[in-house]
PDB file of N, CA and C in Angstrom:
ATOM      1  N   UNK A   1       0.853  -1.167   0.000  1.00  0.00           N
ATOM      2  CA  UNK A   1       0.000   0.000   0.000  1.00  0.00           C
ATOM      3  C   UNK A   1       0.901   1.232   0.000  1.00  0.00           C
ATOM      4  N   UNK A   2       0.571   2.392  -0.760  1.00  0.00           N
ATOM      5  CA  UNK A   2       1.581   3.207  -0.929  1.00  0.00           C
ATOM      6  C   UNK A   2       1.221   4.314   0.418  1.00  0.00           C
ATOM      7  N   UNK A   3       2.011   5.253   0.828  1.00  0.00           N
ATOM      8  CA  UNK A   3       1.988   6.113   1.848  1.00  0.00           C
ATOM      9  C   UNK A   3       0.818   6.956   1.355  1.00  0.00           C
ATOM     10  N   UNK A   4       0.849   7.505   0.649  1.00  0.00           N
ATOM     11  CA  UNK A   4      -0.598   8.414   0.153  1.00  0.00           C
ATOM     12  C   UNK A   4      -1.887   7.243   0.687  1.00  0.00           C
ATOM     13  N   UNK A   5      -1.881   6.338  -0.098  1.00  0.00           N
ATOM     14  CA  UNK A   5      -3.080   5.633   0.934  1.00  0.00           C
ATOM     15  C   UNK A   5      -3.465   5.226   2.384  1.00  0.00           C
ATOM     16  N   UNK A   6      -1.849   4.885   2.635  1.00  0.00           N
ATOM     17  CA  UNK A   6      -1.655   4.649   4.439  1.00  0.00           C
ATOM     18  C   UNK A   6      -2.523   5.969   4.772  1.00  0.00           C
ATOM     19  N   UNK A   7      -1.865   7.082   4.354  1.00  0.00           N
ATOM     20  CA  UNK A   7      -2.460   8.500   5.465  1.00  0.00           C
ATOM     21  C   UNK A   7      -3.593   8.538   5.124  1.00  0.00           C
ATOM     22  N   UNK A   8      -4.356   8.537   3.547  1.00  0.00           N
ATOM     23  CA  UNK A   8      -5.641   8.590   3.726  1.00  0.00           C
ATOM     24  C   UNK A   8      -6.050   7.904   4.812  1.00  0.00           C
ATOM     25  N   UNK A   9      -5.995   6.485   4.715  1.00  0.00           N
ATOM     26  CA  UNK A   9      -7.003   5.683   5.979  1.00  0.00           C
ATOM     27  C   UNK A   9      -7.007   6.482   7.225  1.00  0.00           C
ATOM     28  N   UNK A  10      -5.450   6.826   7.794  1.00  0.00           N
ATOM     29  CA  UNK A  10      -5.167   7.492   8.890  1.00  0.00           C
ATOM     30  C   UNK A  10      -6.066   8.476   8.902  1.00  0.00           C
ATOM     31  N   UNK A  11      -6.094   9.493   8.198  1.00  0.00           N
ATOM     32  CA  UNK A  11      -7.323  10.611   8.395  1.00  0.00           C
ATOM     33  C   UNK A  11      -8.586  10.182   8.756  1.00  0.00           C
ATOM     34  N   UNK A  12      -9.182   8.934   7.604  1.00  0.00           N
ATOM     35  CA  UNK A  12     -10.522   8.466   8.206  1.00  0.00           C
ATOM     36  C   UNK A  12     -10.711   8.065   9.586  1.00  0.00           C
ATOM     37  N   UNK A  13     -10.066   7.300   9.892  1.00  0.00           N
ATOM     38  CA  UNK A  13     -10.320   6.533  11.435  1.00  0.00           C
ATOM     39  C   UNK A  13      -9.739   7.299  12.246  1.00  0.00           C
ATOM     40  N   UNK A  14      -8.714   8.849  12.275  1.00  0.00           N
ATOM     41  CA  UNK A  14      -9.061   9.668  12.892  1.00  0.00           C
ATOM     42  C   UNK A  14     -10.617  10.342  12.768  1.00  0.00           C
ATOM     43  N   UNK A  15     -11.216  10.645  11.928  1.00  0.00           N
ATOM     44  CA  UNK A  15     -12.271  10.905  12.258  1.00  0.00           C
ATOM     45  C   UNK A  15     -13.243  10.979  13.000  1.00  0.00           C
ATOM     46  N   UNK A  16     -13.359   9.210  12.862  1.00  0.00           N
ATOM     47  CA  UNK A  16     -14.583   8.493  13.657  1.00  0.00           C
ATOM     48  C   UNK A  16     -13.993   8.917  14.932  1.00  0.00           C
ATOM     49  N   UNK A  17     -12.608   8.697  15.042  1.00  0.00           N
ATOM     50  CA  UNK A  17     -11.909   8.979  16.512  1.00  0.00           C
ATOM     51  C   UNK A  17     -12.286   9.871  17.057  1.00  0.00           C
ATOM     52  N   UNK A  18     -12.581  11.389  16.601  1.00  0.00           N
ATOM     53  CA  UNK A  18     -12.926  12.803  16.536  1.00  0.00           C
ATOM     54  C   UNK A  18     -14.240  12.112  17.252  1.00  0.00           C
ATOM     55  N   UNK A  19     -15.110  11.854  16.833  1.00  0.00           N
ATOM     56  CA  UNK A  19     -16.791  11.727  16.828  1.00  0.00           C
ATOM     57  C   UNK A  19     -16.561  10.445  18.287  1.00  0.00           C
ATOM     58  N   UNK A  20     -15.896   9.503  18.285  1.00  0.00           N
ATOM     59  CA  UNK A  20     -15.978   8.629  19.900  1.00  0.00           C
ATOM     60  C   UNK A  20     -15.265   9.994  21.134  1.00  0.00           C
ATOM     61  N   UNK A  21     -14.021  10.764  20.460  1.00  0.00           N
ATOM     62  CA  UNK A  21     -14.347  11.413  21.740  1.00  0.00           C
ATOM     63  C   UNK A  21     -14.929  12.327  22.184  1.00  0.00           C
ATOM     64  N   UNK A  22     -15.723  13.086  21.243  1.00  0.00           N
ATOM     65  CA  UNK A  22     -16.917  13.417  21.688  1.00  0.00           C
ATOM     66  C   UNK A  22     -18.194  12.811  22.453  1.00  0.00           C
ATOM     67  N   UNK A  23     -18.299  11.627  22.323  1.00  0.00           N
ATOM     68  CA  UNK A  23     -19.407  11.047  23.043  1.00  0.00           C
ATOM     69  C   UNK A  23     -18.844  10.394  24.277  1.00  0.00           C
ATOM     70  N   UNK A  24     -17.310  10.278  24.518  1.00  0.00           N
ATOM     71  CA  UNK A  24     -16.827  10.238  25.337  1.00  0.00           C
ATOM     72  C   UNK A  24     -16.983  11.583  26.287  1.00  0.00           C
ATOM     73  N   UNK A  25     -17.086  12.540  26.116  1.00  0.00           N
ATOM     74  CA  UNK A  25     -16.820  13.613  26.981  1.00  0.00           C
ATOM     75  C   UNK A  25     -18.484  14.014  27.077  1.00  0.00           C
ATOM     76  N   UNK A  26     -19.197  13.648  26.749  1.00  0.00           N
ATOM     77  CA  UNK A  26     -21.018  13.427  26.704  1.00  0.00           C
ATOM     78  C   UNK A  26     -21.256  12.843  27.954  1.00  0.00           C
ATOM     79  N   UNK A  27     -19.994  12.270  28.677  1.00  0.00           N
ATOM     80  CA  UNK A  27     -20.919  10.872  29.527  1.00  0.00           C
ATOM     81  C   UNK A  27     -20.711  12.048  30.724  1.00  0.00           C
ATOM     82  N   UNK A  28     -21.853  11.536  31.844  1.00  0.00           N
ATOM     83  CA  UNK A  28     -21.884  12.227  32.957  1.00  0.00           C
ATOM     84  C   UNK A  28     -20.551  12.408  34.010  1.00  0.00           C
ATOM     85  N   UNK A  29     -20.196  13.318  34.795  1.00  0.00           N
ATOM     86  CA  UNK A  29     -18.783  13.042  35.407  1.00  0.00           C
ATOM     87  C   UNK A  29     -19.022  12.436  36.251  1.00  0.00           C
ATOM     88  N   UNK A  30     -19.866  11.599  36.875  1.00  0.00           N
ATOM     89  CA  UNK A  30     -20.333  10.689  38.010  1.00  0.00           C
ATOM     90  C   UNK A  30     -20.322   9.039  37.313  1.00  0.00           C
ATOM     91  N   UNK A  31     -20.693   9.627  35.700  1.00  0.00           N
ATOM     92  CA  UNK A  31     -20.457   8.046  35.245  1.00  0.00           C
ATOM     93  C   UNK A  31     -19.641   7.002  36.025  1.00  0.00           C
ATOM     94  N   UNK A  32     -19.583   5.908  36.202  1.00  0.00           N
ATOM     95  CA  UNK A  32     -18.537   4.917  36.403  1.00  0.00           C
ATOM     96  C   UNK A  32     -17.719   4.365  35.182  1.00  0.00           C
ATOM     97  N   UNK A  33     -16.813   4.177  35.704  1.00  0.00           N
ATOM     98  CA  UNK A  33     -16.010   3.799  33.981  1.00  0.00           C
ATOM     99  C   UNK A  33     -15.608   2.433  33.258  1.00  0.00           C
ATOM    100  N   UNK A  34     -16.619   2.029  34.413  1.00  0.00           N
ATOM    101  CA  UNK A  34     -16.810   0.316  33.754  1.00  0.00           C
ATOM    102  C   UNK A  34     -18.540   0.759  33.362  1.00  0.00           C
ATOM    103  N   UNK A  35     -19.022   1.525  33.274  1.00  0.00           N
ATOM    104  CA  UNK A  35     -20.219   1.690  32.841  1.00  0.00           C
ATOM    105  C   UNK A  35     -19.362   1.909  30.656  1.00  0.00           C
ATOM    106  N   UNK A  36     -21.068   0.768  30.513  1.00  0.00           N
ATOM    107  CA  UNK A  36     -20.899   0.693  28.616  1.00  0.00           C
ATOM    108  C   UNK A  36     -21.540   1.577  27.953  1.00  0.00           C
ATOM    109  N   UNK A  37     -20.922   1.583  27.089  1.00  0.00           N
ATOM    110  CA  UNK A  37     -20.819   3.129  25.608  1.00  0.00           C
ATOM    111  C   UNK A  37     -20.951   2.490  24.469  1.00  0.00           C
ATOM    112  N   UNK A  38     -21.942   3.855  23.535  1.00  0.00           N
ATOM    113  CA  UNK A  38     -21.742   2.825  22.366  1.00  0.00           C
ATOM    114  C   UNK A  38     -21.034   4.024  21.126  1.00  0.00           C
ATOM    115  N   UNK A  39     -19.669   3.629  21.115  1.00  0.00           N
ATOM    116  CA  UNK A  39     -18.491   4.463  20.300  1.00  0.00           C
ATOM    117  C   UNK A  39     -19.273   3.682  18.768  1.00  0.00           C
ATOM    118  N   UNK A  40     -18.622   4.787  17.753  1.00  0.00           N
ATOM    119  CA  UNK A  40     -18.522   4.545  16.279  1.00  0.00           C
ATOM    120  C   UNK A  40     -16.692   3.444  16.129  1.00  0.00           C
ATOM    121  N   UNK A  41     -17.448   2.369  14.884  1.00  0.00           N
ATOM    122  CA  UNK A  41     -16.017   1.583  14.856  1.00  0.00           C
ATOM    123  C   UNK A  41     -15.622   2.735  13.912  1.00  0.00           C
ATOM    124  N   UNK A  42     -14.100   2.500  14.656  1.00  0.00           N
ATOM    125  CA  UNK A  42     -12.969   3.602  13.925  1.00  0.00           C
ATOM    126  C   UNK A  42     -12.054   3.424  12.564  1.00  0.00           C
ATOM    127  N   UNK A  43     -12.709   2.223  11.952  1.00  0.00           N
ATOM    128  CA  UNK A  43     -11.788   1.616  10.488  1.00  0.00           C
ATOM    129  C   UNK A  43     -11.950   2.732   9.642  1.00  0.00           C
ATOM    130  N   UNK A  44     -11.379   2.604   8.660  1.00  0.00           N
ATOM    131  CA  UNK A  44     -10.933   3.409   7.394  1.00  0.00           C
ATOM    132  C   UNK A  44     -11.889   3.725   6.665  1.00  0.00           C
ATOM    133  N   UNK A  45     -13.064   2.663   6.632  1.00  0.00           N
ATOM    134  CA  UNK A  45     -14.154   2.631   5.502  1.00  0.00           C
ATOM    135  C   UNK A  45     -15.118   3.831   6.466  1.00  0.00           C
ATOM    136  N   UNK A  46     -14.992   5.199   4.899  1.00  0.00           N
ATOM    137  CA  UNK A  46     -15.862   5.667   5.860  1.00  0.00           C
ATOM    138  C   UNK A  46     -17.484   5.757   5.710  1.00  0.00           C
ATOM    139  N   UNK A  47     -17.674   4.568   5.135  1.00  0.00           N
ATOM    140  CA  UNK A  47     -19.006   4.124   4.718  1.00  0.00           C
ATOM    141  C   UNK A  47     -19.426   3.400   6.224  1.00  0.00           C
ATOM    142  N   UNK A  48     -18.609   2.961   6.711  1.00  0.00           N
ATOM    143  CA  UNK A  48     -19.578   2.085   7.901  1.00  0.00           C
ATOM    144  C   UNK A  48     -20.072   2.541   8.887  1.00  0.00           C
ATOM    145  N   UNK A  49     -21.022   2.310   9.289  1.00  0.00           N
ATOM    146  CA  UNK A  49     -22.011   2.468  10.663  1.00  0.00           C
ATOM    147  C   UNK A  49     -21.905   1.882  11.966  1.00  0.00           C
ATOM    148  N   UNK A  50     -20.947   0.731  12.027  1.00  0.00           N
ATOM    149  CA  UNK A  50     -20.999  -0.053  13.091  1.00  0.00           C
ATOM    150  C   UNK A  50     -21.231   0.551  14.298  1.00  0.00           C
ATOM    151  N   UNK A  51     -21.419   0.259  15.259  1.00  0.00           N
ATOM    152  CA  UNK A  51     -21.643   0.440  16.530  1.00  0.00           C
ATOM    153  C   UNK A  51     -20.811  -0.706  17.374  1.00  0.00           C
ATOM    154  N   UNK A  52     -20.048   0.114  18.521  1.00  0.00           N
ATOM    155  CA  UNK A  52     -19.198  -0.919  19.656  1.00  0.00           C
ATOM    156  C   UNK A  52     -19.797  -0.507  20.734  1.00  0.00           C
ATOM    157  N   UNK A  53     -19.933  -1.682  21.294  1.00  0.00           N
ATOM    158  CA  UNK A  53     -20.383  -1.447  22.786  1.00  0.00           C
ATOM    159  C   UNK A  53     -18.997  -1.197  23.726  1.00  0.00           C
ATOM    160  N   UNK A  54     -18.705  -0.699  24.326  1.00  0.00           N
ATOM    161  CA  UNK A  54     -17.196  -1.235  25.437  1.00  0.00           C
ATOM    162  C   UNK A  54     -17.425   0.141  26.486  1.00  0.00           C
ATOM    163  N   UNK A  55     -16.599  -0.306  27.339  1.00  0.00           N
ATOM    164  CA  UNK A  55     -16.683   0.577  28.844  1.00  0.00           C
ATOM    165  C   UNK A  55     -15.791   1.788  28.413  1.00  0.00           C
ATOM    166  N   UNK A  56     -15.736   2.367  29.104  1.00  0.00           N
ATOM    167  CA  UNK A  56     -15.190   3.789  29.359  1.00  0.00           C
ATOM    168  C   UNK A  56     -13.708   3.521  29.275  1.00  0.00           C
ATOM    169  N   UNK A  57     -13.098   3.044  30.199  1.00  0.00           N
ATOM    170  CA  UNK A  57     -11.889   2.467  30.324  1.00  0.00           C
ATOM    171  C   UNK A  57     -11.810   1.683  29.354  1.00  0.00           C
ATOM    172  N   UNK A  58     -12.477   0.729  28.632  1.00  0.00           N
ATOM    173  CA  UNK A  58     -11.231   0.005  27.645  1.00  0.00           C
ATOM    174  C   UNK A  58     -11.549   1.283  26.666  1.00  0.00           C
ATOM    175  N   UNK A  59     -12.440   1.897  26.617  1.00  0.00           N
ATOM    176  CA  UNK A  59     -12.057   3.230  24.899  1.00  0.00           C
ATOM    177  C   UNK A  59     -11.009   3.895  25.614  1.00  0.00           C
ATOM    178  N   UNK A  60     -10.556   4.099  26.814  1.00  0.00           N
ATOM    179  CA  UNK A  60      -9.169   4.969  27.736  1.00  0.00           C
ATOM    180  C   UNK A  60      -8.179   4.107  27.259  1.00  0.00           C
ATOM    181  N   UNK A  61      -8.609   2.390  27.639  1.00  0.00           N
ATOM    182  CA  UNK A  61      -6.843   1.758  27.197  1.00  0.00           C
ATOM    183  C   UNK A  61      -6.766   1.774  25.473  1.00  0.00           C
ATOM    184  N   UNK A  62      -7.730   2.274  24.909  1.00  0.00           N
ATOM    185  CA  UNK A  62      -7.646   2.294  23.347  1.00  0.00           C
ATOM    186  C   UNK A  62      -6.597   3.787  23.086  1.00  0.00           C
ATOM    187  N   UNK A  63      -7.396   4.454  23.817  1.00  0.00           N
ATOM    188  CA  UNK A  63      -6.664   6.242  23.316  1.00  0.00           C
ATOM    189  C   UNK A  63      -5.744   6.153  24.360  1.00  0.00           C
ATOM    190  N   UNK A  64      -4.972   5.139  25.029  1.00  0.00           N
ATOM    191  CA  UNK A  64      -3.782   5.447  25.782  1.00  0.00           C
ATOM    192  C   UNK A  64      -2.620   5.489  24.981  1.00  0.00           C
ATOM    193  N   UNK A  65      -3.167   4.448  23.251  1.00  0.00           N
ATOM    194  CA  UNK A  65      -1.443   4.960  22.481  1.00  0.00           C
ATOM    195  C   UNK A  65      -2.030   5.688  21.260  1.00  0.00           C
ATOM    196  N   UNK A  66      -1.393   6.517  20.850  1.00  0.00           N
ATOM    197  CA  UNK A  66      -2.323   7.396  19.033  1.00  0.00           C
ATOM    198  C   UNK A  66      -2.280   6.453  18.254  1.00  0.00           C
ATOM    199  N   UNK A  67      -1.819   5.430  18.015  1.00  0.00           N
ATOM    200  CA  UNK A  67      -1.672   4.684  16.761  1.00  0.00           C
ATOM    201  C   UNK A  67      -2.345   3.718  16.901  1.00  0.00           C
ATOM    202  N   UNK A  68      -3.127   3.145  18.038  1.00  0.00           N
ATOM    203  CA  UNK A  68      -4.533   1.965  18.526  1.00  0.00           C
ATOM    204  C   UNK A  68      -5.629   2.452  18.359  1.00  0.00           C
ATOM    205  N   UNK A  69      -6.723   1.837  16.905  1.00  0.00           N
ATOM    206  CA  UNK A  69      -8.323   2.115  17.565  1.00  0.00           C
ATOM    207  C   UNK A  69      -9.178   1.375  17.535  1.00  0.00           C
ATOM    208  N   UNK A  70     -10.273   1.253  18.132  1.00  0.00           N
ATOM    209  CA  UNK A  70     -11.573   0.753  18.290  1.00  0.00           C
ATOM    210  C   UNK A  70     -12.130   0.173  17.030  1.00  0.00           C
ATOM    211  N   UNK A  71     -12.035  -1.114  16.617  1.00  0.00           N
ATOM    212  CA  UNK A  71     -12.786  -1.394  15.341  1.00  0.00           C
ATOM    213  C   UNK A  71     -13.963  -2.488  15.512  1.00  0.00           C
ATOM    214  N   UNK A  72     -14.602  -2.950  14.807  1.00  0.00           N
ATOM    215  CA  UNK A  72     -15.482  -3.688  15.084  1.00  0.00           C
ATOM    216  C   UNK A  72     -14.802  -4.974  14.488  1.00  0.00           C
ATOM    217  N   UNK A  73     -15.086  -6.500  15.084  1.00  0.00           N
ATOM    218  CA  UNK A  73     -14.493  -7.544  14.384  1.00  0.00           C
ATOM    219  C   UNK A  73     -14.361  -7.470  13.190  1.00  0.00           C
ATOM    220  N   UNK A  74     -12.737  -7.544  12.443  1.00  0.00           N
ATOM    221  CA  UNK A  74     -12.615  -8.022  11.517  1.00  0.00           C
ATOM    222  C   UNK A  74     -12.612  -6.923  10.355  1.00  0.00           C
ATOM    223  N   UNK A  75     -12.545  -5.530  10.872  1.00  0.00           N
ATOM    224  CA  UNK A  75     -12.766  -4.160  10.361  1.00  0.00           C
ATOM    225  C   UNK A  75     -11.475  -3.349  10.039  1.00  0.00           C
ATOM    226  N   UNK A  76     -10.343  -4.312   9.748  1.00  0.00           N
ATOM    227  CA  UNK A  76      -8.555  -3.846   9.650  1.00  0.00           C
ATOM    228  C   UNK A  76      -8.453  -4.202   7.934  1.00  0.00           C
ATOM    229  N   UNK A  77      -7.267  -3.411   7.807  1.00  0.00           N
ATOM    230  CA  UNK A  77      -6.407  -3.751   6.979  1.00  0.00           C
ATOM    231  C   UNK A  77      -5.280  -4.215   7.469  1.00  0.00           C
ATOM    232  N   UNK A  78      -5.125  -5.642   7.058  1.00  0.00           N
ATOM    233  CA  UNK A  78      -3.687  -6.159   7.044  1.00  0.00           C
ATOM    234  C   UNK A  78      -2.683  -5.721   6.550  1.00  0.00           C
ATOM    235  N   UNK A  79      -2.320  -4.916   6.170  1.00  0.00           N
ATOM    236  CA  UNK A  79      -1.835  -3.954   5.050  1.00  0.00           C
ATOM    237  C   UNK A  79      -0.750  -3.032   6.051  1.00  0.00           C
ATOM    238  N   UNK A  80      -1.343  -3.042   6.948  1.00  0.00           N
ATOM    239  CA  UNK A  80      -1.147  -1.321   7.870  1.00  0.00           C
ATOM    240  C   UNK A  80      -1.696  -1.262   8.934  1.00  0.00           C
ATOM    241  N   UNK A  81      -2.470  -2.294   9.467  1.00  0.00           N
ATOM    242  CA  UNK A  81      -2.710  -2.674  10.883  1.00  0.00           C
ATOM    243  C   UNK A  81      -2.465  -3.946  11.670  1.00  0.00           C
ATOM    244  N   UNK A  82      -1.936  -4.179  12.742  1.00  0.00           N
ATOM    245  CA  UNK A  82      -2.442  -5.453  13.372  1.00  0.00           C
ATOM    246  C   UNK A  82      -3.034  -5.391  14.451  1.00  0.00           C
ATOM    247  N   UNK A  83      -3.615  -6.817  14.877  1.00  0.00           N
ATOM    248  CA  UNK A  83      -4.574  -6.581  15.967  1.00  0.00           C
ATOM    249  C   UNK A  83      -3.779  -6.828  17.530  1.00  0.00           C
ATOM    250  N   UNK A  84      -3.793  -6.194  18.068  1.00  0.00           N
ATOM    251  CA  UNK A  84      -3.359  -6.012  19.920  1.00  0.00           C
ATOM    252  C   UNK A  84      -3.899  -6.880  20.631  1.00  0.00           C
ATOM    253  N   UNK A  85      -5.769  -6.621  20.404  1.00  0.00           N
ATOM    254  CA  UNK A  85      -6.095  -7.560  21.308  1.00  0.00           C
ATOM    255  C   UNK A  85      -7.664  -7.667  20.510  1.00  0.00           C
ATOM    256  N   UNK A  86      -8.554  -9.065  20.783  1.00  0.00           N
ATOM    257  CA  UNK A  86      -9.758  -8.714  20.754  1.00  0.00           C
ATOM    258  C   UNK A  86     -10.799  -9.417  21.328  1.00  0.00           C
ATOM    259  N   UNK A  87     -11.793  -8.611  21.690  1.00  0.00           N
ATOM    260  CA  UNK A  87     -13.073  -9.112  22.615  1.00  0.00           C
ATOM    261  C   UNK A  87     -13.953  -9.055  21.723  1.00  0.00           C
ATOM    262  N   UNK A  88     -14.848  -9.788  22.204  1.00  0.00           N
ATOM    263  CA  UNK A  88     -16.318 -10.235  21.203  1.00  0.00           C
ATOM    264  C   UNK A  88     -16.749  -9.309  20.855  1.00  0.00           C
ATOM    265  N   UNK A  89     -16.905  -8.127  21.323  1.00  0.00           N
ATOM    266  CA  UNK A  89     -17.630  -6.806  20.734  1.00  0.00           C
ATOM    267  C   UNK A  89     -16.737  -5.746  19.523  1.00  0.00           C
ATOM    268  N   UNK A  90     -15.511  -6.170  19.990  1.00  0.00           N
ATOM    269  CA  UNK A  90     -14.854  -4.797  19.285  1.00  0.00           C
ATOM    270  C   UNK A  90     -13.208  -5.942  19.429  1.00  0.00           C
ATOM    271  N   UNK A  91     -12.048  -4.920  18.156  1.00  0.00           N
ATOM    272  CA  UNK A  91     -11.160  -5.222  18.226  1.00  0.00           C
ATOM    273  C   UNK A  91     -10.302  -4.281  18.366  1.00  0.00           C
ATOM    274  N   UNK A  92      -9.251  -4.244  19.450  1.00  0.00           N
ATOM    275  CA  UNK A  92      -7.967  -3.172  18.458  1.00  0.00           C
ATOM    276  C   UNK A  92      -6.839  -2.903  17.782  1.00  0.00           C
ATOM    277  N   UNK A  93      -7.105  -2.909  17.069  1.00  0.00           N
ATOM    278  CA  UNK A  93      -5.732  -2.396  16.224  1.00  0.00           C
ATOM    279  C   UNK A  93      -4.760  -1.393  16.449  1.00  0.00           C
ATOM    280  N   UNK A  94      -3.417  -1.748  15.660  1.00  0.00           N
ATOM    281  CA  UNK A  94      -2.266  -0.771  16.274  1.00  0.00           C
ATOM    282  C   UNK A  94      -2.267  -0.223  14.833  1.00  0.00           C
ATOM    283  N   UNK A  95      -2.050   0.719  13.659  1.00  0.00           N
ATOM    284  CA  UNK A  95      -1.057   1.728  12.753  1.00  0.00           C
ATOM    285  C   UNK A  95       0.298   1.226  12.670  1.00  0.00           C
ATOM    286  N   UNK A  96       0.431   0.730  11.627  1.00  0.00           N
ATOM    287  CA  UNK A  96       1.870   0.721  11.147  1.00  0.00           C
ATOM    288  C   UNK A  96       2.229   1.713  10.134  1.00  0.00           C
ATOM    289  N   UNK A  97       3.845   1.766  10.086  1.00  0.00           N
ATOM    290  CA  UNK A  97       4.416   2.624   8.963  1.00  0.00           C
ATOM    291  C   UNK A  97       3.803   4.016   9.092  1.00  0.00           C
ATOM    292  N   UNK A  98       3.560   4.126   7.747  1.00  0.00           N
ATOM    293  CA  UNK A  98       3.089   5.685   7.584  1.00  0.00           C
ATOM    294  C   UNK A  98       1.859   6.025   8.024  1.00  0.00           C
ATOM    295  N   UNK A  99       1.074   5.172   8.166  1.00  0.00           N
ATOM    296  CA  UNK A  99      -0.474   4.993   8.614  1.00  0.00           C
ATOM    297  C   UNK A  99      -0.183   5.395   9.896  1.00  0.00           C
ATOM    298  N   UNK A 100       0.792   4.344  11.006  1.00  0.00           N
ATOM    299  CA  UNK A 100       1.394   5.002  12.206  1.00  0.00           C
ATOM    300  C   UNK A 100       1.709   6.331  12.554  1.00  0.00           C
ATOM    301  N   UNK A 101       2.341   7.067  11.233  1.00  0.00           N
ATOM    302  CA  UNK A 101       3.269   8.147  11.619  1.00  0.00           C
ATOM    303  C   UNK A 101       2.135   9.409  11.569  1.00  0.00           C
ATOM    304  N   UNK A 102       0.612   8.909  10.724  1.00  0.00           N
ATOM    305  CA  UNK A 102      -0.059   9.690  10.313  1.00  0.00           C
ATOM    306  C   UNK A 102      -1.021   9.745  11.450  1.00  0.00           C
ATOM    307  N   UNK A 103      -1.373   8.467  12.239  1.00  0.00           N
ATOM    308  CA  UNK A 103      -1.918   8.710  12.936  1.00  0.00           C
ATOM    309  C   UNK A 103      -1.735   8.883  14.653  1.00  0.00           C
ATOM    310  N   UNK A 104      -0.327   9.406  14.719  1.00  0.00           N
ATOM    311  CA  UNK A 104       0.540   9.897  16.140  1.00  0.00           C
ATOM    312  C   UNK A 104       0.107  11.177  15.191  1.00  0.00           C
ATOM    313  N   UNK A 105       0.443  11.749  14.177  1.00  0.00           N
ATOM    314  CA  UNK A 105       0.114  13.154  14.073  1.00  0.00           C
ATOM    315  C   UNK A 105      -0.979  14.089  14.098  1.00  0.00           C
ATOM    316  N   UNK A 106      -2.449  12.872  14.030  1.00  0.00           N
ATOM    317  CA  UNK A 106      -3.415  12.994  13.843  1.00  0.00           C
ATOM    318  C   UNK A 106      -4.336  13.420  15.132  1.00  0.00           C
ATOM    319  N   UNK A 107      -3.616  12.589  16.101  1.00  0.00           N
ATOM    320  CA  UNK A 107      -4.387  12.614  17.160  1.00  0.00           C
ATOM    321  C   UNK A 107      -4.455  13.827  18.259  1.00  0.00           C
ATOM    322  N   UNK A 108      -5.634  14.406  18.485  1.00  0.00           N
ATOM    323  CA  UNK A 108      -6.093  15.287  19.274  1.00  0.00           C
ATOM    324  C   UNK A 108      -5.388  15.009  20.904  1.00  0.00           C
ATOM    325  N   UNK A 109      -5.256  14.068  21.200  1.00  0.00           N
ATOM    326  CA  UNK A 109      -4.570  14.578  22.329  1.00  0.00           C
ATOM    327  C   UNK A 109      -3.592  14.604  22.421  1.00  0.00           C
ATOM    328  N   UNK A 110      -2.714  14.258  21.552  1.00  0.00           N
ATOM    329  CA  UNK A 110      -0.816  14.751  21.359  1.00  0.00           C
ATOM    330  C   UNK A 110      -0.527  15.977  21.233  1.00  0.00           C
TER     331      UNK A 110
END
């Protein structure tokens, strides 16, 4: 995959990223943070709709590195992602290469 495409994706699934932490910062400050959310999956396609269920804290251990996000099973490119870890609801993926470099630059809280 050439770098022009890596960063495109990177921009998209920053996006969705944009739009989960907004509904992240929606939740009440009394929330508990094992209390469940339902984030947008953060893949590239920016045609999809999915919906993830997951707690507060695992979308925290997601945005604890810029280059990990929230996807729904099976919602990567092998290309430019691999998977970290995954639970029945959601998976995450890490950014490689330029996709990586695009999306440490991308991210709102760096």
């Amino acid at each position: 995959m050439d770098d022009e495409r890596q960063e495109r994706f990177a921009r998209n699934q920053a996006l969705f990223r944009e739009v989960n932490e907004r509904i992240e910062s929606l939740a009440e400050p009394d929330t508990a943070t094992d209390e469940l959310a339902l984030f947008t999956c953060e893949c590239a396609n920016l045609a999809c709709s999915k919906r993830i269920q997951a707690s507060l804290d695992e979308y925290e251990l997601v945005r604890s590195r810029p280059t990990w996000f929230l996807v729904a099973p099976r919602h990567l490119d092998l290309e430019v992602e691999e998977v970290v870890a995954e639970r029945e609801e959601f998976w995450i993926v890490e950014k490689r290469r330029t996709a990586g470099e695009a999306a440490r630059a991308l991210d709102p809280r760096s």
